[in-house]
C-alpha atoms as a PDB file:
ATOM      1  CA  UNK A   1      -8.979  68.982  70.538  1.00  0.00           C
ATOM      2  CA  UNK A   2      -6.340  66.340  69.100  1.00  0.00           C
ATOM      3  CA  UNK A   3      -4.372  64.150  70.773  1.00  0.00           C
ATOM      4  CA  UNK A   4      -0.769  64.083  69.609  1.00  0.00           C
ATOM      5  CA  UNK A   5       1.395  60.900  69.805  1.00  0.00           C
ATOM      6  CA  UNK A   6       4.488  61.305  72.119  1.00  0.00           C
ATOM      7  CA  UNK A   7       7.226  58.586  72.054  1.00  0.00           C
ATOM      8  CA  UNK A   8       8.735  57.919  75.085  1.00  0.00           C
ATOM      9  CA  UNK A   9      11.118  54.389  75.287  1.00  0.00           C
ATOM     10  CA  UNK A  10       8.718  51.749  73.508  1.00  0.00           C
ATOM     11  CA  UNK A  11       5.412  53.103  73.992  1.00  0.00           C
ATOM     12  CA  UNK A  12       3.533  55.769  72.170  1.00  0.00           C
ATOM     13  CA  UNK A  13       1.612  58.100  74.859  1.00  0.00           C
ATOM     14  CA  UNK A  14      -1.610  59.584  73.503  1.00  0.00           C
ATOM     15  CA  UNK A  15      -1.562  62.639  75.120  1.00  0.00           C
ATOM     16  CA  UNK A  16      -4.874  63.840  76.202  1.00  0.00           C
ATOM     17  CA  UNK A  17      -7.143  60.722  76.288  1.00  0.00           C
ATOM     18  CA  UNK A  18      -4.306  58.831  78.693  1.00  0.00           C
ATOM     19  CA  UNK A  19      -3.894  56.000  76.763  1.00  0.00           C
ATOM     20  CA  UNK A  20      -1.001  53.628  75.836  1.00  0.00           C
ATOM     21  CA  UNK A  21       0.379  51.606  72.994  1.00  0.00           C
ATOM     22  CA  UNK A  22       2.304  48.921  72.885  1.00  0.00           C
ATOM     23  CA  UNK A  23       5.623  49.588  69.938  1.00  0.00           C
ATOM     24  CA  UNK A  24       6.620  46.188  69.856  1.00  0.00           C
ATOM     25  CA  UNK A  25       6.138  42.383  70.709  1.00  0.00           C
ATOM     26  CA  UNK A  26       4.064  41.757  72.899  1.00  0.00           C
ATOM     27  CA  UNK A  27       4.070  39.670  76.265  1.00  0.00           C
ATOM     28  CA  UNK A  28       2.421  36.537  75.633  1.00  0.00           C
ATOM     29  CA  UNK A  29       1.624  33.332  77.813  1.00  0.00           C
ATOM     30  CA  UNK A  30       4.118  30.031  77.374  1.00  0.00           C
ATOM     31  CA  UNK A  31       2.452  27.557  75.329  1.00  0.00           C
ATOM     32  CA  UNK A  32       0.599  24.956  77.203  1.00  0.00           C
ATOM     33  CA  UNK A  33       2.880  22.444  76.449  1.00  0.00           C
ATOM     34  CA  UNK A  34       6.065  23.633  77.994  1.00  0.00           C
ATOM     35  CA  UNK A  35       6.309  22.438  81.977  1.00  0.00           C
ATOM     36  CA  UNK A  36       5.911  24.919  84.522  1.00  0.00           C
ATOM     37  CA  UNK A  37       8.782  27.140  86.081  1.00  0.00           C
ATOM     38  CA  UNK A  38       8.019  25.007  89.427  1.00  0.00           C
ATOM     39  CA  UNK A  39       8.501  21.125  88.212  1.00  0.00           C
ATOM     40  CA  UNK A  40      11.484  22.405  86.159  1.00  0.00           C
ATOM     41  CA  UNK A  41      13.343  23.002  89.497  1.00  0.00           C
ATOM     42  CA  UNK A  42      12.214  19.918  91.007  1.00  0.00           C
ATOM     43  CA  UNK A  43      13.565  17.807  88.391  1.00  0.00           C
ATOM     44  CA  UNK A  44      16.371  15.785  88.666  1.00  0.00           C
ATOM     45  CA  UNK A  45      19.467  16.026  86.390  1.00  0.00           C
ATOM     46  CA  UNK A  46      20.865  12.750  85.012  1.00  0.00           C
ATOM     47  CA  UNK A  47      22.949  13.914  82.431  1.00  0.00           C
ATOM     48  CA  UNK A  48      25.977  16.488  83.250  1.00  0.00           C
ATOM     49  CA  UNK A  49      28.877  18.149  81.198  1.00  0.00           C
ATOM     50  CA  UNK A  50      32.259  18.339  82.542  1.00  0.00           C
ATOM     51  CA  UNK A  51      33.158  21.485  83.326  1.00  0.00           C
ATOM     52  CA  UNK A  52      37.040  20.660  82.094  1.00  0.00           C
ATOM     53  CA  UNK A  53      36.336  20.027  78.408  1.00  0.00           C
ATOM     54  CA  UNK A  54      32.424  19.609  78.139  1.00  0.00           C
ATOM     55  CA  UNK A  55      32.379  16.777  77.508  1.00  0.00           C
ATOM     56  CA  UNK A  56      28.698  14.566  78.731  1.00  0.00           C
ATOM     57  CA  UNK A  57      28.663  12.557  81.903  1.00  0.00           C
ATOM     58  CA  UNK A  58      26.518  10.796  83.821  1.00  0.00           C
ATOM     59  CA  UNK A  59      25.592  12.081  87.441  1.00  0.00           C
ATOM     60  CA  UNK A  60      27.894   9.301  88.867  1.00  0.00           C
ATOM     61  CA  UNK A  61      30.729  10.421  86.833  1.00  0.00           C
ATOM     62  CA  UNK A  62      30.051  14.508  87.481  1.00  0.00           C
ATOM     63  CA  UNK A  63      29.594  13.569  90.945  1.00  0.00           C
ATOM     64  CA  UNK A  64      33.084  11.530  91.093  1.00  0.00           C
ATOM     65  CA  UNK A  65      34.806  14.748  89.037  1.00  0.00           C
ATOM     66  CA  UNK A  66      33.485  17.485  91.771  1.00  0.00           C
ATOM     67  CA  UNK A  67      35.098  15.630  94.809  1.00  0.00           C
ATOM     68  CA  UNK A  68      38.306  14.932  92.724  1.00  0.00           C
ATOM     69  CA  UNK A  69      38.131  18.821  92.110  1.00  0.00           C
ATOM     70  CA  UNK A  70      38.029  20.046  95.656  1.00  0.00           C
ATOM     71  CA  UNK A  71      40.253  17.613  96.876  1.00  0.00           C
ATOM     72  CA  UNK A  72      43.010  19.866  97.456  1.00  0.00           C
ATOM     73  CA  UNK A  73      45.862  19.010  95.247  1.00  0.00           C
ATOM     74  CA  UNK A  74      48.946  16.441  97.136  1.00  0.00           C
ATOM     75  CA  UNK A  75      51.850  17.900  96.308  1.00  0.00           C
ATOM     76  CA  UNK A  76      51.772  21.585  97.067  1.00  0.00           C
ATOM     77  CA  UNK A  77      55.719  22.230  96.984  1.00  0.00           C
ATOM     78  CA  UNK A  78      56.740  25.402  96.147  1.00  0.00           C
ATOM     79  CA  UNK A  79      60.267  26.180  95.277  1.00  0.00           C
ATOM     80  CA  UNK A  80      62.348  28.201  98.007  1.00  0.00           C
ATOM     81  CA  UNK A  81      63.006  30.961  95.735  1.00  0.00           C
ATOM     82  CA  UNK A  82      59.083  31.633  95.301  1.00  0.00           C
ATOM     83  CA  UNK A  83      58.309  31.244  99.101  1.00  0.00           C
ATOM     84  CA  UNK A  84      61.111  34.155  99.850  1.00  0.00           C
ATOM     85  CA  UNK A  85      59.901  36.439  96.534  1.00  0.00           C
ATOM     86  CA  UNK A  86      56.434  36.308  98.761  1.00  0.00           C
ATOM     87  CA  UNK A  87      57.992  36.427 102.217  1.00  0.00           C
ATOM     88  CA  UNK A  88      59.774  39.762 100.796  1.00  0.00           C
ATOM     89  CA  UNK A  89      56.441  41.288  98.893  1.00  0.00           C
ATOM     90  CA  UNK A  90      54.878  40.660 102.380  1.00  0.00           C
ATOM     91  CA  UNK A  91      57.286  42.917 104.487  1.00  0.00           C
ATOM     92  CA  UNK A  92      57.473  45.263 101.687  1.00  0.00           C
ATOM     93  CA  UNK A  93      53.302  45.229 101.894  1.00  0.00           C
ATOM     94  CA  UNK A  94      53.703  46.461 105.443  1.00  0.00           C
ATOM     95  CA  UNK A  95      56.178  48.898 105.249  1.00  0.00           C
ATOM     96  CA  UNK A  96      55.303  50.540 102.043  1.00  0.00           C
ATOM     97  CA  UNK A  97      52.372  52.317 104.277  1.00  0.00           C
ATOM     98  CA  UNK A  98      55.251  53.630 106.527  1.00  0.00           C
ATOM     99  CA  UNK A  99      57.846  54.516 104.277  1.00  0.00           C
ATOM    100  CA  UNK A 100      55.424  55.622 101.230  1.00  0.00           C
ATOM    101  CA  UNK A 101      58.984  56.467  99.205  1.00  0.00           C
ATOM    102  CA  UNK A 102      60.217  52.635  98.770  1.00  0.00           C
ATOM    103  CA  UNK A 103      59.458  51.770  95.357  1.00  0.00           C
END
């Protein structure tokens, strides 16, 4: 009897003796070199780029630009025309469900 390749996704099936074969690169170990998955997350970052423009700065400096970031901003004025637009898209919110013929 002979077995007949079938191609299924990436992998040739040998149909009949059950066996498969790789169609591409195969998985291979990290060279022993690179640092392992584990100290990578222990390590400490020193160096940082701003998430504004990219530019590089040191952990003080990233630090410093995070708090300055959530701070919330000091003047939060908005003009009285734009507080009554939303006060009106608010009651229209609720009453649109009510009245489903309002615009």
């Amino acid at each position: 009897m002979r077995c007949r390749p079938l191609a299924v996704g990436c992998f040739y099936l040998m149909l009949g003796s059950g066996a498969a074969f790789s169609h591409g690169s195969a998985i291979a170990l990290p060279q022993p070199e690179d640092p392992p998955e584990e100290i990578l997350r222990t390590e400490i970052i020193i160096e940082a780029r701003s998430p504004i423009n990219g530019a590089p700065l040191t952990a003080a400096e990233y630090a410093e630009l995070q708090t300055q970031l959530q701070a919330p901003p000091e003047n939060t004025s908005v003009s009285s025309d734009i507080q009554e637009l939303i006060f009106l898209l608010q009651i229209r919110r609720v009453i649109r469900p009510i009245l489903p013929f309002i615009p």
